[in-house]
C-alpha atoms as a PDB file:
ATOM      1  CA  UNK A   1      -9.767  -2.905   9.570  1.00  0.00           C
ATOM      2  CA  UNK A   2     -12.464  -1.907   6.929  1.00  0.00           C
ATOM      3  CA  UNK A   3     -12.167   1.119   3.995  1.00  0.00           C
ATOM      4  CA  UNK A   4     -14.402   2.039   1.338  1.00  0.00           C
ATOM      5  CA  UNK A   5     -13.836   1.586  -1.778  1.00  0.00           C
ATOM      6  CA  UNK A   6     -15.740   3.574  -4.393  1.00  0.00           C
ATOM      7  CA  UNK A   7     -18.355   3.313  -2.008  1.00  0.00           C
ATOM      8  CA  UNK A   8     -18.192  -0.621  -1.222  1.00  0.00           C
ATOM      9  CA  UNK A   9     -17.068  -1.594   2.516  1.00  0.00           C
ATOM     10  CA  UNK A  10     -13.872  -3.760   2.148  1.00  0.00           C
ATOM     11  CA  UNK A  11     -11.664  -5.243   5.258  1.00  0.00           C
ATOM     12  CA  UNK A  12      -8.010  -5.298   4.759  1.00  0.00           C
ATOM     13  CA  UNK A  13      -5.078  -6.431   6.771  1.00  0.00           C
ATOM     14  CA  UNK A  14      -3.661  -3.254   9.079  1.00  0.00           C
ATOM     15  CA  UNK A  15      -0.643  -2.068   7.326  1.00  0.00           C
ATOM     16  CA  UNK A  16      -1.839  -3.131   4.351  1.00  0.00           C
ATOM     17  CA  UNK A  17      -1.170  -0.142   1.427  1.00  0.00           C
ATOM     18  CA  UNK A  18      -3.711   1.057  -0.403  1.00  0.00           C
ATOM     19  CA  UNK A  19      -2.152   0.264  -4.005  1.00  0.00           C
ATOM     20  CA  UNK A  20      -2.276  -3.955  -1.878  1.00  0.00           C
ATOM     21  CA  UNK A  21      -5.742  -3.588  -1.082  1.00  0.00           C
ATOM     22  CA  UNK A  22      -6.949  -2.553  -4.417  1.00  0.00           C
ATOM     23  CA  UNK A  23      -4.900  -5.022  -6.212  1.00  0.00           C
ATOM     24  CA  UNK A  24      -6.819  -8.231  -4.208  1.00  0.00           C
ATOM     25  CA  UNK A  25     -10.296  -6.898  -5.698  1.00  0.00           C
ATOM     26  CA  UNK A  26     -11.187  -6.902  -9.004  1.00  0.00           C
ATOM     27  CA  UNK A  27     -10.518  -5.594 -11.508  1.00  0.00           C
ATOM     28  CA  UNK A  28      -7.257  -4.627  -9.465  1.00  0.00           C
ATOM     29  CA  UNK A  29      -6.846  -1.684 -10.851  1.00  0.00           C
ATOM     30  CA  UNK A  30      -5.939   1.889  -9.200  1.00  0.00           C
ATOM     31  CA  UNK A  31      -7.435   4.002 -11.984  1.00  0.00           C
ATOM     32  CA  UNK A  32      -8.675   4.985 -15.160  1.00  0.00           C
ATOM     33  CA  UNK A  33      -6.542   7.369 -17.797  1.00  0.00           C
ATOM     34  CA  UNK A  34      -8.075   9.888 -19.589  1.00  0.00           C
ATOM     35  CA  UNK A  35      -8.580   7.871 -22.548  1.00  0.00           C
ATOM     36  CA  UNK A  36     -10.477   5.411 -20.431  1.00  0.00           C
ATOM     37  CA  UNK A  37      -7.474   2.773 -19.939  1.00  0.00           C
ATOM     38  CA  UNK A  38      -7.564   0.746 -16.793  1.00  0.00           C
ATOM     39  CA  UNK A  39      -4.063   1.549 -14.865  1.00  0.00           C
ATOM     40  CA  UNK A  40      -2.096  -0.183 -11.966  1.00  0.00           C
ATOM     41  CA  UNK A  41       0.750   0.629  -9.788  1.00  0.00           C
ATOM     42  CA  UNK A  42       3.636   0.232 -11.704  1.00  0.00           C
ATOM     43  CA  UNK A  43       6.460   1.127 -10.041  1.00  0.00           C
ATOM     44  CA  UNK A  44       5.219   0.226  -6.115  1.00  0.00           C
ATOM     45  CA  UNK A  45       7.399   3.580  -4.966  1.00  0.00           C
ATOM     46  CA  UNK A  46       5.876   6.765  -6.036  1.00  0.00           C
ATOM     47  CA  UNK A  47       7.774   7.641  -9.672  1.00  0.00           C
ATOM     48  CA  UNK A  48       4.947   6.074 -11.931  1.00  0.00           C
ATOM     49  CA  UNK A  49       2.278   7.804 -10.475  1.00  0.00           C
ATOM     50  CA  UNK A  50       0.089   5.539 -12.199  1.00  0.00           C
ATOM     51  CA  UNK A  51      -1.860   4.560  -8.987  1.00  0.00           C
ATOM     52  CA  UNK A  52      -3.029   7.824  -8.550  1.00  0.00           C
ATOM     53  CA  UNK A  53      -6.365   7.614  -6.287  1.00  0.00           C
ATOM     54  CA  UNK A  54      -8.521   9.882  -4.645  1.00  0.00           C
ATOM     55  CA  UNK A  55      -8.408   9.672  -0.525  1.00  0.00           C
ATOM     56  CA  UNK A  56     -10.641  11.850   1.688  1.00  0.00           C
ATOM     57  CA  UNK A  57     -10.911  14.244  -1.712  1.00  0.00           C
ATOM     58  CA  UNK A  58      -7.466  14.311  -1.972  1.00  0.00           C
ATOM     59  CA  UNK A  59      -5.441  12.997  -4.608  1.00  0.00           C
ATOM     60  CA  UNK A  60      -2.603  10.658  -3.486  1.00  0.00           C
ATOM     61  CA  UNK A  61      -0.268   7.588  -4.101  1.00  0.00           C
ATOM     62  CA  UNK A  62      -1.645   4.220  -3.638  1.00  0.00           C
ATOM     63  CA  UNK A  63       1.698   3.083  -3.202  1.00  0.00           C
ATOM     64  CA  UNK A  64       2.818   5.224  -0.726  1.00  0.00           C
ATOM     65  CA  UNK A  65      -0.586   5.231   1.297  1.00  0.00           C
ATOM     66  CA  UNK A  66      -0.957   2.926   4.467  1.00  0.00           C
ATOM     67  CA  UNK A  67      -4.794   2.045   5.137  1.00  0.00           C
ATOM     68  CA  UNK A  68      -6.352   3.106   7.952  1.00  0.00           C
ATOM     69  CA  UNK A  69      -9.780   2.563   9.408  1.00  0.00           C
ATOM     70  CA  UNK A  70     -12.684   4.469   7.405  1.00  0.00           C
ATOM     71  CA  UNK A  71     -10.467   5.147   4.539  1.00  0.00           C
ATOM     72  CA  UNK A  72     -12.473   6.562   1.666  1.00  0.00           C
ATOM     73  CA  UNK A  73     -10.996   5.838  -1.664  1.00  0.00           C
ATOM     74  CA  UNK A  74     -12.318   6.679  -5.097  1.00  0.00           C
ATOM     75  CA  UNK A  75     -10.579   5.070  -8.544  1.00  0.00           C
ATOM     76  CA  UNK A  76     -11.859   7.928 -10.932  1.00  0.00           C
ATOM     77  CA  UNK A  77      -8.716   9.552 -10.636  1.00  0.00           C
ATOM     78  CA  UNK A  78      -7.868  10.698 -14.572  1.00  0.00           C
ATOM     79  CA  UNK A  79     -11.713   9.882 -16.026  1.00  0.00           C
ATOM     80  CA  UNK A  80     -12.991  11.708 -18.338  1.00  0.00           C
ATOM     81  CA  UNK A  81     -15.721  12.567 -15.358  1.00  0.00           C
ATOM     82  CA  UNK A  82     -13.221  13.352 -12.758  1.00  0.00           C
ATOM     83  CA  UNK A  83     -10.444  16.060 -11.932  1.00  0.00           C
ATOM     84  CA  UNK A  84      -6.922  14.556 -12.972  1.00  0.00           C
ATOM     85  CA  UNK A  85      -5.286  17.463 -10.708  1.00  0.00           C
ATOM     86  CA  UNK A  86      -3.762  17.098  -7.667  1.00  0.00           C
END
């Protein structure tokens, strides 16, 4: 199945989770903190909230997020740019 990442097409396994699919590309990150620090699931069940994306708009767990086709998924969850609010 294919999702978009940050605007780039990229095919992934189906039942793959989002915080997986991020993790094969590179820089395998999920986000970026406030202070500009690259961040990664931590945890891999939803306490950390350190993979903290943005999904249709929305801001969700990577970790807890299944992939499905057409899947549009920002990383500039936390940036300086971006809203760090759910």
């Amino acid at each position: 199945m294919q999702i978009v990442v940050n605007g780039t097409p990229l095919q992934v396994p189906t039942g793959t989770s989002v915080a997986a699919a991020l993790g094969q590309q590179t820089p395998g990150t999920t986000r970026t903190s406030v202070t500009g620090a690259p961040r990664a699931p931590l945890c891999g069940m939803g306490v950390c909230h350190e993979c903290r994306v943005r999904i249709h708009g929305r801001t969700r767990l990577a970790c807890q997020t299944v992939c499905a086709e057409g899947l549009q998924i920002h990383t500039d969850v936390g940036a300086a740019h971006g809203s760090a609010t759910p």
